[in-house]
Every structure is written in C-alpha cells, then in structure tokens.
C-alpha atoms as a PDB file:
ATOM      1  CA  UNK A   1      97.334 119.296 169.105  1.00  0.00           C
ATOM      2  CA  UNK A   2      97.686 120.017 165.398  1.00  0.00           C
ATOM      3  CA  UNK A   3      95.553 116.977 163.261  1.00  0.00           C
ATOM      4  CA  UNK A   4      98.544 117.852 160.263  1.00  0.00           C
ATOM      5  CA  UNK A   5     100.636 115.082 159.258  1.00  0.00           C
ATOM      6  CA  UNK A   6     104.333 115.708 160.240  1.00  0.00           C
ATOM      7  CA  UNK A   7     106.570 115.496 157.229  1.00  0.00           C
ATOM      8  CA  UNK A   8     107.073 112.379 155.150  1.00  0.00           C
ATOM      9  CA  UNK A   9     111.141 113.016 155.093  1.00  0.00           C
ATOM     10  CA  UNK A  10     110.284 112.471 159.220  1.00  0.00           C
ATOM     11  CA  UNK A  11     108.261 109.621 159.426  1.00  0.00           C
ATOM     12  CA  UNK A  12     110.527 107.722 156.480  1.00  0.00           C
ATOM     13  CA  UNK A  13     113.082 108.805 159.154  1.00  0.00           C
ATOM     14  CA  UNK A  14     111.488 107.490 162.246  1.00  0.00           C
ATOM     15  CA  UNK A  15     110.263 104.085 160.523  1.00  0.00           C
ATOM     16  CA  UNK A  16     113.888 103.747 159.265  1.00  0.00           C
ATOM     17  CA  UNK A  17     115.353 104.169 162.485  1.00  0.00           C
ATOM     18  CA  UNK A  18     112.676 102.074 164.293  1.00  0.00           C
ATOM     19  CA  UNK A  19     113.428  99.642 161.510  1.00  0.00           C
ATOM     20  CA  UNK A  20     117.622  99.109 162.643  1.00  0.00           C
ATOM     21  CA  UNK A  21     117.091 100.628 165.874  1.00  0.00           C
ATOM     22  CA  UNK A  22     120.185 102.839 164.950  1.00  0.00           C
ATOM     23  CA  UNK A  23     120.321 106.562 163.944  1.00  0.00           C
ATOM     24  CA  UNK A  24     123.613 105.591 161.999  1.00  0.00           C
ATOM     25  CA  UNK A  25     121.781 102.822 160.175  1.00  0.00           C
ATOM     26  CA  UNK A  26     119.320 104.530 159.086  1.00  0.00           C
ATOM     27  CA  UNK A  27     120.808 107.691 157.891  1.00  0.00           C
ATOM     28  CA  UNK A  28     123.504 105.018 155.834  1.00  0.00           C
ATOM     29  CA  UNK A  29     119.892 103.378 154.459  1.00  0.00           C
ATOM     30  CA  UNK A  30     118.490 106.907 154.078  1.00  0.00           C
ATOM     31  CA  UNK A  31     121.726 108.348 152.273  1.00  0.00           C
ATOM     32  CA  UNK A  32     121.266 111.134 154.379  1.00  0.00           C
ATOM     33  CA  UNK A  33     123.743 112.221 157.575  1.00  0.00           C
ATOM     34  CA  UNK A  34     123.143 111.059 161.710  1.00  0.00           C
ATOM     35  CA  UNK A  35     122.658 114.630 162.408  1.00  0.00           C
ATOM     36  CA  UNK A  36     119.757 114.873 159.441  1.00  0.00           C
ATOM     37  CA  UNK A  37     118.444 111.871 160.663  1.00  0.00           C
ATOM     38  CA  UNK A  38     118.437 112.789 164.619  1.00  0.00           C
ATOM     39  CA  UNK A  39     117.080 116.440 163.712  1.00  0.00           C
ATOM     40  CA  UNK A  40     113.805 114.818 161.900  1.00  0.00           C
ATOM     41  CA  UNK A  41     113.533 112.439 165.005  1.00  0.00           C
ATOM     42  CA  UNK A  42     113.499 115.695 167.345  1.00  0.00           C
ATOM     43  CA  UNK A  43     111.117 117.543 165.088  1.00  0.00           C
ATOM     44  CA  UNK A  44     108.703 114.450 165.353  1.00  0.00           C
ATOM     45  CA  UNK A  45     108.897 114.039 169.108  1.00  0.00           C
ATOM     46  CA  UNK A  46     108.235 117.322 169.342  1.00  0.00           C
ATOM     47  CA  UNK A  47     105.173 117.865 166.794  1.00  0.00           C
ATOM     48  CA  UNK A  48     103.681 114.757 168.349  1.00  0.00           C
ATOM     49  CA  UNK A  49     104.459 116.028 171.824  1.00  0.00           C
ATOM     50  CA  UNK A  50     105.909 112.173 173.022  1.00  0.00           C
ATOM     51  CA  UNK A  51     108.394 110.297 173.070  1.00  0.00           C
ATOM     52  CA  UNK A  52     109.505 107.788 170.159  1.00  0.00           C
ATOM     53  CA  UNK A  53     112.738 106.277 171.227  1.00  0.00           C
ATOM     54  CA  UNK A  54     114.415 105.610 174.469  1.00  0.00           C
ATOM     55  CA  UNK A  55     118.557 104.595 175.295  1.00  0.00           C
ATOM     56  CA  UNK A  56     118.650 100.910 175.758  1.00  0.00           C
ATOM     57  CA  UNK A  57     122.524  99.679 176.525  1.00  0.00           C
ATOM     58  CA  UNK A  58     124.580 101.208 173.324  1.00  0.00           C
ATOM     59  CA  UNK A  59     121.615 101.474 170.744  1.00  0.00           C
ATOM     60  CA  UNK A  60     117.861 102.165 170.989  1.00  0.00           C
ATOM     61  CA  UNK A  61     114.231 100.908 172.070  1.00  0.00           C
ATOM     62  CA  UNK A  62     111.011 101.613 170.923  1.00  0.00           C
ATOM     63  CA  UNK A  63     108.727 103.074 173.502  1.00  0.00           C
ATOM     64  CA  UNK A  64     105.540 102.629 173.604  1.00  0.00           C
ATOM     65  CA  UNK A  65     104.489 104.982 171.761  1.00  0.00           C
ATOM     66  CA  UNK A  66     107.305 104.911 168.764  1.00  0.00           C
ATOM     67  CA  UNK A  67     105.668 101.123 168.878  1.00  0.00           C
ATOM     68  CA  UNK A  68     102.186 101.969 168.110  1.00  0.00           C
ATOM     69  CA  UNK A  69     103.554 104.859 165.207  1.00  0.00           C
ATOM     70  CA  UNK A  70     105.955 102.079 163.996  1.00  0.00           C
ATOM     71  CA  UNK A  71     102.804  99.811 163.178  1.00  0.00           C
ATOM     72  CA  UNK A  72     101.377 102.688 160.877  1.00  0.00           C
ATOM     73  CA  UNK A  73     104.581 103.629 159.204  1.00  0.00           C
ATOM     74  CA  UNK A  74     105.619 100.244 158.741  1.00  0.00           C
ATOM     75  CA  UNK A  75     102.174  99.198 156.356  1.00  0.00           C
ATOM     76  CA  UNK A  76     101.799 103.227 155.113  1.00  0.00           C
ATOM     77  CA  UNK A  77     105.456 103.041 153.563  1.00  0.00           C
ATOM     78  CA  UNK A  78     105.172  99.130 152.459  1.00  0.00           C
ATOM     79  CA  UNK A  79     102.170 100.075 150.944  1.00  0.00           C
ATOM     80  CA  UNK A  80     103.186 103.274 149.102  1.00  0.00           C
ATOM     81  CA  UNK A  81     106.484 101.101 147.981  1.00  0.00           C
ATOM     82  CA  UNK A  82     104.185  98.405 146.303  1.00  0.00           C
ATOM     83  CA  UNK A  83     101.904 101.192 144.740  1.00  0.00           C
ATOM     84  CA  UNK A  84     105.030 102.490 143.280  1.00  0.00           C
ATOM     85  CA  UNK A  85     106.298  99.553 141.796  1.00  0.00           C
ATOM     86  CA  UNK A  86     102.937  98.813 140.481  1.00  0.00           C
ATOM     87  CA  UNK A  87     102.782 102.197 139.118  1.00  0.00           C
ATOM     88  CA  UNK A  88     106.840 101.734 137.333  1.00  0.00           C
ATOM     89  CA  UNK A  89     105.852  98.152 136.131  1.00  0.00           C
ATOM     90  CA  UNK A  90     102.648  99.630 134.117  1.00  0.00           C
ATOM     91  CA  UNK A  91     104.368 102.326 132.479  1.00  0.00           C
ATOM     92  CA  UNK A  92     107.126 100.079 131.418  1.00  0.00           C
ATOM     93  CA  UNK A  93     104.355  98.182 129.936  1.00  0.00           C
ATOM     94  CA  UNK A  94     102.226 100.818 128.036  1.00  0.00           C
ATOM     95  CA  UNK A  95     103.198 101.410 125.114  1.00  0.00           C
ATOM     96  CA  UNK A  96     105.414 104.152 123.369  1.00  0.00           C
ATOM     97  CA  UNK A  97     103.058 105.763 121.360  1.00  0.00           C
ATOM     98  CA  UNK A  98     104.856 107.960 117.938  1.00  0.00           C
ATOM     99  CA  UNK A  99     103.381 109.743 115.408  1.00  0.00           C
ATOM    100  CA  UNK A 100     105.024 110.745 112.328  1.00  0.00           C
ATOM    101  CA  UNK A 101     103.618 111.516 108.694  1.00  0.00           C
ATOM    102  CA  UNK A 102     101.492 109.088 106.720  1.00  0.00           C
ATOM    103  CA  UNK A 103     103.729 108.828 104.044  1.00  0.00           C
ATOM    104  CA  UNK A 104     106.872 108.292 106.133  1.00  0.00           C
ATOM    105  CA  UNK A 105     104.788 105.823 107.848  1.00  0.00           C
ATOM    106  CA  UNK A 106     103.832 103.766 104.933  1.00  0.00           C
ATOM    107  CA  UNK A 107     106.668 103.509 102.658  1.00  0.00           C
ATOM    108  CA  UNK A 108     109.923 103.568 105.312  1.00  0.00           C
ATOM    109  CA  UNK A 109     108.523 102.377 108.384  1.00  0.00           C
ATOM    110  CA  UNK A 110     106.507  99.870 108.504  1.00  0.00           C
ATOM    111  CA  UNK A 111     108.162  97.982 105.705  1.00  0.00           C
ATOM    112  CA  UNK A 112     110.856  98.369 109.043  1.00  0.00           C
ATOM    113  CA  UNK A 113     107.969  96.820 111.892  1.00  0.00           C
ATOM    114  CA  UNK A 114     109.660  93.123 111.135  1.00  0.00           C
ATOM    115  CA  UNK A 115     112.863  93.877 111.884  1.00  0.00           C
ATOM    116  CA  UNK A 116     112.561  96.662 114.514  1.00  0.00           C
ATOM    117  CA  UNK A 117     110.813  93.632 116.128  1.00  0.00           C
ATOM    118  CA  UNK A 118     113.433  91.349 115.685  1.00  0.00           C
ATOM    119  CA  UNK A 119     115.936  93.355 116.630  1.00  0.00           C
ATOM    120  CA  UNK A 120     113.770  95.231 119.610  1.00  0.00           C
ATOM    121  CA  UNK A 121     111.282  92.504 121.193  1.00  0.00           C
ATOM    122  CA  UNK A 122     111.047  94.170 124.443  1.00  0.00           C
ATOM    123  CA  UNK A 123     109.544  97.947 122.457  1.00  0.00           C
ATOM    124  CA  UNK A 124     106.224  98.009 122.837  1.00  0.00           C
ATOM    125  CA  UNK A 125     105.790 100.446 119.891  1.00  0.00           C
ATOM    126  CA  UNK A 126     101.815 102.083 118.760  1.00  0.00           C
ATOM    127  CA  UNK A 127     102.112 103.674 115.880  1.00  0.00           C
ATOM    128  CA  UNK A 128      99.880 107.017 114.632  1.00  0.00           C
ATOM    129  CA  UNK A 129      99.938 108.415 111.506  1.00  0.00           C
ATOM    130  CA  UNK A 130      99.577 112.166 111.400  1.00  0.00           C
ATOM    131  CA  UNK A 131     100.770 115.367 109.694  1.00  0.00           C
ATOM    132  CA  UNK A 132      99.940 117.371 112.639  1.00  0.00           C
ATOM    133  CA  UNK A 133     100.766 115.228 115.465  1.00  0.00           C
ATOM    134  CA  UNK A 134     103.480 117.216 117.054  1.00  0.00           C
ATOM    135  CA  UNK A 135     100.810 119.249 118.526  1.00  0.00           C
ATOM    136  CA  UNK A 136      99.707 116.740 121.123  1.00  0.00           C
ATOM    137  CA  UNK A 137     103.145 115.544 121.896  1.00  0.00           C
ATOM    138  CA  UNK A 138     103.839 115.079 125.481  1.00  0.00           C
ATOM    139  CA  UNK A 139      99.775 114.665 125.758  1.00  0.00           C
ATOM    140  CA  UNK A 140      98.467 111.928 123.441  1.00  0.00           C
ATOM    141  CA  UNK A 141     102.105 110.549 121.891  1.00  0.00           C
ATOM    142  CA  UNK A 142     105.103 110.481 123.507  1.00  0.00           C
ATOM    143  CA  UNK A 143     107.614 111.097 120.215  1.00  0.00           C
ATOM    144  CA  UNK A 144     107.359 112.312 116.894  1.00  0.00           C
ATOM    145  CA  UNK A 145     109.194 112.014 113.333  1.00  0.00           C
ATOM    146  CA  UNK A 146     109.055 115.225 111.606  1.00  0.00           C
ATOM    147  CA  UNK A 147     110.740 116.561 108.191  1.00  0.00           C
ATOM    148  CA  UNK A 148     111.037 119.931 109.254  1.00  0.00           C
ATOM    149  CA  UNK A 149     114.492 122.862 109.301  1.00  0.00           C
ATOM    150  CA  UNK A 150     115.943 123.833 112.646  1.00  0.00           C
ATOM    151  CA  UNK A 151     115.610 126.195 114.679  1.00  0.00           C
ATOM    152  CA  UNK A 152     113.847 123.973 116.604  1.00  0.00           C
ATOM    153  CA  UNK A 153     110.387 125.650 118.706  1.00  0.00           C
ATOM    154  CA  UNK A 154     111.024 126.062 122.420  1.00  0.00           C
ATOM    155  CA  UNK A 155     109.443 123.513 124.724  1.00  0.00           C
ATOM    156  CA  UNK A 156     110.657 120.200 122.824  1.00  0.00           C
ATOM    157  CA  UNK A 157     113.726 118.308 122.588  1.00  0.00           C
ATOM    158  CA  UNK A 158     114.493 117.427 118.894  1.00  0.00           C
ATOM    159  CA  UNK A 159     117.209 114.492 118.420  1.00  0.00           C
ATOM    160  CA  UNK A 160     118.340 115.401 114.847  1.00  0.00           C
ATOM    161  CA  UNK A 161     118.578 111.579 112.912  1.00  0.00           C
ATOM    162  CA  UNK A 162     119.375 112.436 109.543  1.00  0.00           C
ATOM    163  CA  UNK A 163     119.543 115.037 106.745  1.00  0.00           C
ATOM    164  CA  UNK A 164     116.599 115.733 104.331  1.00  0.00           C
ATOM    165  CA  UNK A 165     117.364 114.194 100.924  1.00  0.00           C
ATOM    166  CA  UNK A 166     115.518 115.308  98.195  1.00  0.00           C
ATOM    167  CA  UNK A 167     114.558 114.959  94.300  1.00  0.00           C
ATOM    168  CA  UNK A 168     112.959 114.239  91.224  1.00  0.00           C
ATOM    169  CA  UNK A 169     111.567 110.557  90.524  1.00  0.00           C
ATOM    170  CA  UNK A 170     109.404 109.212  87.454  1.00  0.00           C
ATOM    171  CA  UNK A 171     108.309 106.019  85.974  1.00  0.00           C
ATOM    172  CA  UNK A 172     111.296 104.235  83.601  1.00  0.00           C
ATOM    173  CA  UNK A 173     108.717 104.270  80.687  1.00  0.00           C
ATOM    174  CA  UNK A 174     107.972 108.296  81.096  1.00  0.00           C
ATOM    175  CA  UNK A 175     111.791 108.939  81.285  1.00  0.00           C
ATOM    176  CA  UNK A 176     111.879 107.533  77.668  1.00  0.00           C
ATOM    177  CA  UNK A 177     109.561 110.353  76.379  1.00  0.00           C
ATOM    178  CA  UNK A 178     112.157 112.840  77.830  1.00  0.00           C
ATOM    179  CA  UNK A 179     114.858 115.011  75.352  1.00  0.00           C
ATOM    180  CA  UNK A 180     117.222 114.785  76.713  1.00  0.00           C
ATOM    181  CA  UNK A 181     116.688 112.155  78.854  1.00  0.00           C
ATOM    182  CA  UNK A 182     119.723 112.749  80.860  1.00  0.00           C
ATOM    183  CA  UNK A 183     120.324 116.072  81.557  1.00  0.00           C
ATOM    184  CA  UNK A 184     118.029 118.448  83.845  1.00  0.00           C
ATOM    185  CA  UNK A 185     116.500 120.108  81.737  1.00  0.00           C
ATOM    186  CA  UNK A 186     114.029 117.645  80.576  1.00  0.00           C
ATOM    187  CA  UNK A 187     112.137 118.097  83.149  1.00  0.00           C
ATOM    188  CA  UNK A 188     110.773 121.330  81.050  1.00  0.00           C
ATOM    189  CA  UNK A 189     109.641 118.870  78.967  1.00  0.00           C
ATOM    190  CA  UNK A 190     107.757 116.424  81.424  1.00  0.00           C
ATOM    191  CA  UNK A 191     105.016 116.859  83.877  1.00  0.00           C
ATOM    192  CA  UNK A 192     105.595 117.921  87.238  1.00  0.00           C
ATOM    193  CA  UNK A 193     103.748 116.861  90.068  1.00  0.00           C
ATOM    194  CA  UNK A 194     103.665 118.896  92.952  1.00  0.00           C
ATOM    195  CA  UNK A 195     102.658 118.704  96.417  1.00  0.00           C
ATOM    196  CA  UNK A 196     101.184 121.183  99.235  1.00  0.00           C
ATOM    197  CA  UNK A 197     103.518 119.641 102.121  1.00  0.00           C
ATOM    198  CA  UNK A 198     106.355 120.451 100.429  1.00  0.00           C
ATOM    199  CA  UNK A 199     105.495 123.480  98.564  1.00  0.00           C
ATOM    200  CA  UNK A 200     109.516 124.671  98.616  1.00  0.00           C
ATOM    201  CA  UNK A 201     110.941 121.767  96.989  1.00  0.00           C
ATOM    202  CA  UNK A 202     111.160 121.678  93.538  1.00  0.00           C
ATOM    203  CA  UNK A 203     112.562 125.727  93.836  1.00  0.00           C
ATOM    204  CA  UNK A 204     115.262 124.063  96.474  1.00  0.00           C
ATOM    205  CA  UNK A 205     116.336 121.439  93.593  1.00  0.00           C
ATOM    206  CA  UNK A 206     115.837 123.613  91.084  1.00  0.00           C
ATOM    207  CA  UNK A 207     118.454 126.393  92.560  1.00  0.00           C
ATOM    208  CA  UNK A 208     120.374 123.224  93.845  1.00  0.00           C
ATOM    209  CA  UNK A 209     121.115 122.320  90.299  1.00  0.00           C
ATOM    210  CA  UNK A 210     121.683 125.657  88.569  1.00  0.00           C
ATOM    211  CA  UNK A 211     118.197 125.817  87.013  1.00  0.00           C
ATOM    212  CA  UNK A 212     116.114 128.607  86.474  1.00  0.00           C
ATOM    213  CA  UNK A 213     113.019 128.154  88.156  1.00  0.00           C
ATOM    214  CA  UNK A 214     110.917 130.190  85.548  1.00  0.00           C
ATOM    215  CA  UNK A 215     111.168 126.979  83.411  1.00  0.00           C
ATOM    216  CA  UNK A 216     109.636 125.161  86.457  1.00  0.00           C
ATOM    217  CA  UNK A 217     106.029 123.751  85.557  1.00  0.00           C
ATOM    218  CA  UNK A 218     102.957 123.044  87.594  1.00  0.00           C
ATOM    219  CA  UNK A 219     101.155 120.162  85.772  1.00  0.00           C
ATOM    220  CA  UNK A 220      99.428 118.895  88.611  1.00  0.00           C
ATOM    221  CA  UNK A 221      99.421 119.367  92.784  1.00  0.00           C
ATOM    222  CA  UNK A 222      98.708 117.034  95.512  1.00  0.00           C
ATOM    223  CA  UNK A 223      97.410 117.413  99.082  1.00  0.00           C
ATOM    224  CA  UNK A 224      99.370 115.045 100.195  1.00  0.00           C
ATOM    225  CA  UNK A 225     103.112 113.719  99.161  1.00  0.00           C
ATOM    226  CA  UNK A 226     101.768 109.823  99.459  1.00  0.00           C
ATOM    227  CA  UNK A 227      99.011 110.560  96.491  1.00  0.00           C
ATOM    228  CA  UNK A 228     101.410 112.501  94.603  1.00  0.00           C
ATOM    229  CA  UNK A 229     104.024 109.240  94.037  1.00  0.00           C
ATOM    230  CA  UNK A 230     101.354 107.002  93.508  1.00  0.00           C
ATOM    231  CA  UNK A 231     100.836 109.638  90.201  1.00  0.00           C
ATOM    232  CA  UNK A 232     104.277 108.964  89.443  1.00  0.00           C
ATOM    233  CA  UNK A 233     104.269 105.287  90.040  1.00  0.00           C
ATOM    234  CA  UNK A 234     101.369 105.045  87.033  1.00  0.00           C
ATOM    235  CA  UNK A 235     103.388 107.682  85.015  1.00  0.00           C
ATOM    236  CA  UNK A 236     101.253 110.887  85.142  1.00  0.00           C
ATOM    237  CA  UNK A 237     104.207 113.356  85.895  1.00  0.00           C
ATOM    238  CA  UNK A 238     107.497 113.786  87.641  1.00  0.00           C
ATOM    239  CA  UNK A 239     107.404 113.866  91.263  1.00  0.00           C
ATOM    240  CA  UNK A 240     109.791 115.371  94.044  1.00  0.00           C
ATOM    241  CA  UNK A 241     110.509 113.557  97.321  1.00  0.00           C
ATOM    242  CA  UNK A 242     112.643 112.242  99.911  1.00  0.00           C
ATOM    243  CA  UNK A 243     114.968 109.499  99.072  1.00  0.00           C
ATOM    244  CA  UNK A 244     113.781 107.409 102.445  1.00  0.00           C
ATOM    245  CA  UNK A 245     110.487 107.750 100.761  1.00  0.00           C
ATOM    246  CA  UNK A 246     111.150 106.070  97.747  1.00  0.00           C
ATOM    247  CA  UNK A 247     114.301 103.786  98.116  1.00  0.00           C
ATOM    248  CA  UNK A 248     112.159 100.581  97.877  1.00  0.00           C
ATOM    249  CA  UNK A 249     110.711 101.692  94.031  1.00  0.00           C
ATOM    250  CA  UNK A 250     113.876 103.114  93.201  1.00  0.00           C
ATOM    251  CA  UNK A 251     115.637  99.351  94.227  1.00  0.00           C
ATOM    252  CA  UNK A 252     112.692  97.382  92.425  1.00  0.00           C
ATOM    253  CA  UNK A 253     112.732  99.648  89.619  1.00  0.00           C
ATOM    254  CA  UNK A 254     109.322 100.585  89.181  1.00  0.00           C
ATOM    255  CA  UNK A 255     110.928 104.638  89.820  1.00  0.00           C
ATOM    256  CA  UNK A 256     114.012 105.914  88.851  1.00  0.00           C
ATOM    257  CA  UNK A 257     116.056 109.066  89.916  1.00  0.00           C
ATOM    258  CA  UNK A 258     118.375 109.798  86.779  1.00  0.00           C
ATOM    259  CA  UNK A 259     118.979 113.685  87.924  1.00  0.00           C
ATOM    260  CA  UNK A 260     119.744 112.601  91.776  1.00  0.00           C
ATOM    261  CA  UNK A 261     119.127 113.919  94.954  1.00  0.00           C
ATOM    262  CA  UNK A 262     119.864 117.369  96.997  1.00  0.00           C
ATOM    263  CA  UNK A 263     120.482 117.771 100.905  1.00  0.00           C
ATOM    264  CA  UNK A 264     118.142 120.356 101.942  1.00  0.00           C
ATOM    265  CA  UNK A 265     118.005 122.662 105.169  1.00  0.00           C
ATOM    266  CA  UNK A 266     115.324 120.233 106.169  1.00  0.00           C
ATOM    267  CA  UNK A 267     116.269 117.174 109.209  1.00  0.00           C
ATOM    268  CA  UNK A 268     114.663 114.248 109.974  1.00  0.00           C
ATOM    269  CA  UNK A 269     114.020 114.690 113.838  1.00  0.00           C
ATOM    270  CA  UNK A 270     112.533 112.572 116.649  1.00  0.00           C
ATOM    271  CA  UNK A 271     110.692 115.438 118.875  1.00  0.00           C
ATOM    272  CA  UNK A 272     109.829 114.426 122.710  1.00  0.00           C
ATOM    273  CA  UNK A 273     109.008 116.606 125.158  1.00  0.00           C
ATOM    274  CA  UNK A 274     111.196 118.239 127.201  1.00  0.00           C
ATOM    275  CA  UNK A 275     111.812 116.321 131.260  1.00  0.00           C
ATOM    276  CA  UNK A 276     112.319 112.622 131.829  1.00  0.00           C
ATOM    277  CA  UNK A 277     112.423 111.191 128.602  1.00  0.00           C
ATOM    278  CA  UNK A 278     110.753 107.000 128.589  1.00  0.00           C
ATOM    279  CA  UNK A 279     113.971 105.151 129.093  1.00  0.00           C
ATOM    280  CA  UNK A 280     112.663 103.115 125.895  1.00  0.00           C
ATOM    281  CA  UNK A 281     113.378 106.239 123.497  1.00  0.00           C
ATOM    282  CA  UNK A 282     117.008 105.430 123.390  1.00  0.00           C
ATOM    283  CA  UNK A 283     116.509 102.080 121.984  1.00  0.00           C
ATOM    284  CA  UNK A 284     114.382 103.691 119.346  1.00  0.00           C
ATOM    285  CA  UNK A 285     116.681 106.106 118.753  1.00  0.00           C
ATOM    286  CA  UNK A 286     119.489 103.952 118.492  1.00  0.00           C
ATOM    287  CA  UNK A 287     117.553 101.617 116.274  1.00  0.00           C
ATOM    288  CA  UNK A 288     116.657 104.454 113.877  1.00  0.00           C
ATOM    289  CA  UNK A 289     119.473 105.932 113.230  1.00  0.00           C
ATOM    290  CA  UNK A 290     121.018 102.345 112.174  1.00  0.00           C
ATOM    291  CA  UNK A 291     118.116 101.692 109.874  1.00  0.00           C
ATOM    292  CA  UNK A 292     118.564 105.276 108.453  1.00  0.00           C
ATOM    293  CA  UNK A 293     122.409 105.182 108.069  1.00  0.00           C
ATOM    294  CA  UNK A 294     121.422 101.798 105.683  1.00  0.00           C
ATOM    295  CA  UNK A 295     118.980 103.434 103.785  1.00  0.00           C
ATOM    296  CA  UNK A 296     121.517 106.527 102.844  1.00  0.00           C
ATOM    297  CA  UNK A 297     124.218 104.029 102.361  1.00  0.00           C
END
C-alpha cells in the first residue's frame, strides 16, 4: 500500500459527505455535481483499499473505517480552515505599503494624511518615499505613484489618475524684476532653475508656448525637483514643476504662475503588480482620484 496522500479534492469530498451523510448534500455544499462527488468517493475506497460508506435505509452510514478517516479529516480541514482565516485576517491587517517620489510625497500628500484618514479610517496606509521604488514593487511595496509617459513596461498594471501639468513658478518679488513681466519671454531675462528628474521640461513648455528654446537659460540645476522649489521659494531663479506640486504656495501666495501651465505626455499613475490586486487599492484609488480632481479644479 502506497504511504501517498490521496487527493485533497477527495478527502474534502469524503469529510463532506461523512459530514451530511448524503452524496447530494455534499456535492450542493461542495458546488460540485453527485457524480463528481461519488467518483472521488470511489477513487478513495479504492486507493485506500476499504470501505468508507455503507447503504443504511435511503441515505448512508459510516463504517468503521470511514469513522476512524472521518476523525482525521474532520480536525485536518477545521484546522486548515482556521489557519486560513488567520492567514486572511493578518493580511487585511498589514499594511498597504506605497512608494512614490519625495517631492510628491511632501508637498501633495501628506498635507492629504488628515483627511485620507478621515475619510478612510479602515486604510492602513505606510508610506515610502523613493524615486526608484517601482523597482521593488510587488516585493517590498505593494503600489506606486509615478510621473512617468505611457507605454506602460510589461509586467505591471498602471491605473492612469491624472494628466501631468506642468510650468514655470517664481517668487512674487522676483516677478517684479521681470520686462515684461507678463508675457513669456521674460523668462530670458530671469534665472532658470532646472532639475535632473525632469530634464525635458522646460523644452516641453517652451515648444508648448511657441518659444524658441535657444533663448532657454541654464542658471542653475538641481538633483532633485524638491531642492529646486525651495530655490524658488527664496527667489534664486524660476523653477518648472507640476501644478499638484505647488498648488499650496501658489494659494498662499508665496509662488506665483503668471505664464500658466502645459499638459504634458506625462500621467500620474498608481503602478501594482499584475494578479490579485489588495482589495484595499480601490479605496485608495477612489480616494485619489477625488483629491486629484480638487486639486485641478
């Protein structure tokens, strides 16, 4: 006799039917047919080399036998149903873990964390801040905000949120040295900051607005788009960014955007990996793309 374990689809069959004492019971319980259900019984009998189940009146009886392989199924499957639930119950607890940029991070979102609380008490939301976190998506977070222009890589699924807004911002008090103040072309005539994650967009305003990007300068660059505004916020140049970046100093005044903004190629995206997606993503989701369709508004 063979020391293998029959199949599991036969033994949840057998404790089933041990369980009603009917074959239709249990393939109803099972969602399976009677003839499913009697076939795994027959393949167990036989496998074991005994017999499980005997006619009793209209239904069924356990013999002794089915009796002593009922008392093992019975714990093994009540068992393996509270390890489950255990199992569901903690990763409903842990929590959703997204990265996104720094700068995204610290000017739009967590200005955000009181209300997405408010409004979401049961997301249990950890927050990382990194330019380069899509590369351990699906291994150390479990979604990511990224600026970046479709076509999207193979091997993630990318729920597109909004468009990429983009343009030039300044201190009030710099704007006053400009001539003329108004129109475009001052910019020739002010310093422009620049910064390496966005290397493409002051040519993508520039052409956006008719300008010729020969007149473009390059006063000062930036490794990072976060440093770069805090230039701008003390006056040191012009700098180019995304609206959701800067909507809170544009609304308290400290920037201003006289020349406006541009819709580039580029989308704000949530990335997850591709299978079962946490059933708590949708809520985010949802919750983004309000917050997001206020701050464009």
């Amino acid at each position: 006799m063979s020391d293998r374990l029959p199949s599991l689809n036969a033994l949840r069959a057998f404790d089933e039917t041990a369980r009603t004492l009917s074959v239709t019971r249990a393939a109803e319980a099972l969602h399976v047919t009677h003839g499913a259900v009697s076939r795994q019984l027959r393949q167990l009998e036989e496998q074991l080399g005994v017999t499980l189940f005997r006619r009793q009146g209209r239904g069924l009886a356990l013999t002794q036998e089915g009796e002593l392989l009922r008392a093992s199924t019975s714990q093994a499957f009540e068992r393996l149903g509270q390890a489950c639930t255990q199992l569901r119950r903690r990763a409903s607890e842990a929590p959703l873990v997204l990265g996104c940029p720094g700068s995204f991070l610290a000017r739009w979102f967590i200005p955000r964390l009181d209300r997405l609380k408010a409004q979401c008490p049961e997301l249990n939301l950890h927050l990382t801040a990194d330019d380069e976190v899509a590369g351990r998506l699906g291994t150390d977070v479990d979604a990511v905000l990224r600026f970046a222009e479709p076509p999207w890589p193979d091997g993630v699924r990318v729920v597109e949120l909004a468009p990429e807004r983009m343009g030039p911002v300044l201190a009030p008090e710099l704007l006053e040295d400009a001539s003329p103040a108004t129109a475009p072309a001052a910019l020739t005539t002010l310093p422009m900051l620049h910064t390496q994650s966005r290397p493409q967009a002051w040519s993508q305003w520039f052409a956006a607005r008719g300008l010729d990007p020969a007149t473009m300068r390059h006063d000062q660059s930036f490794e990072h788009l976060h440093y770069m505004l805090e230039a701008a916020l003390v006056g040191l140049g012009v700098a180019i960014a995304p609206s959701y970046l800067v909507e809170e100093d544009l609304r308290t005044g400290r920037l201003v955007a006289p020349w406006g903004f541009i819709e580039t190629p580029a989308r704000l995206g949530l990335w997850l990996p591709t299978g079962a997606p946490r059933r708590d993503i949708d809520r985010l989701v949802e919750w983004l793309k309000q917050e997001l369709a206020r701050s464009s508004g």
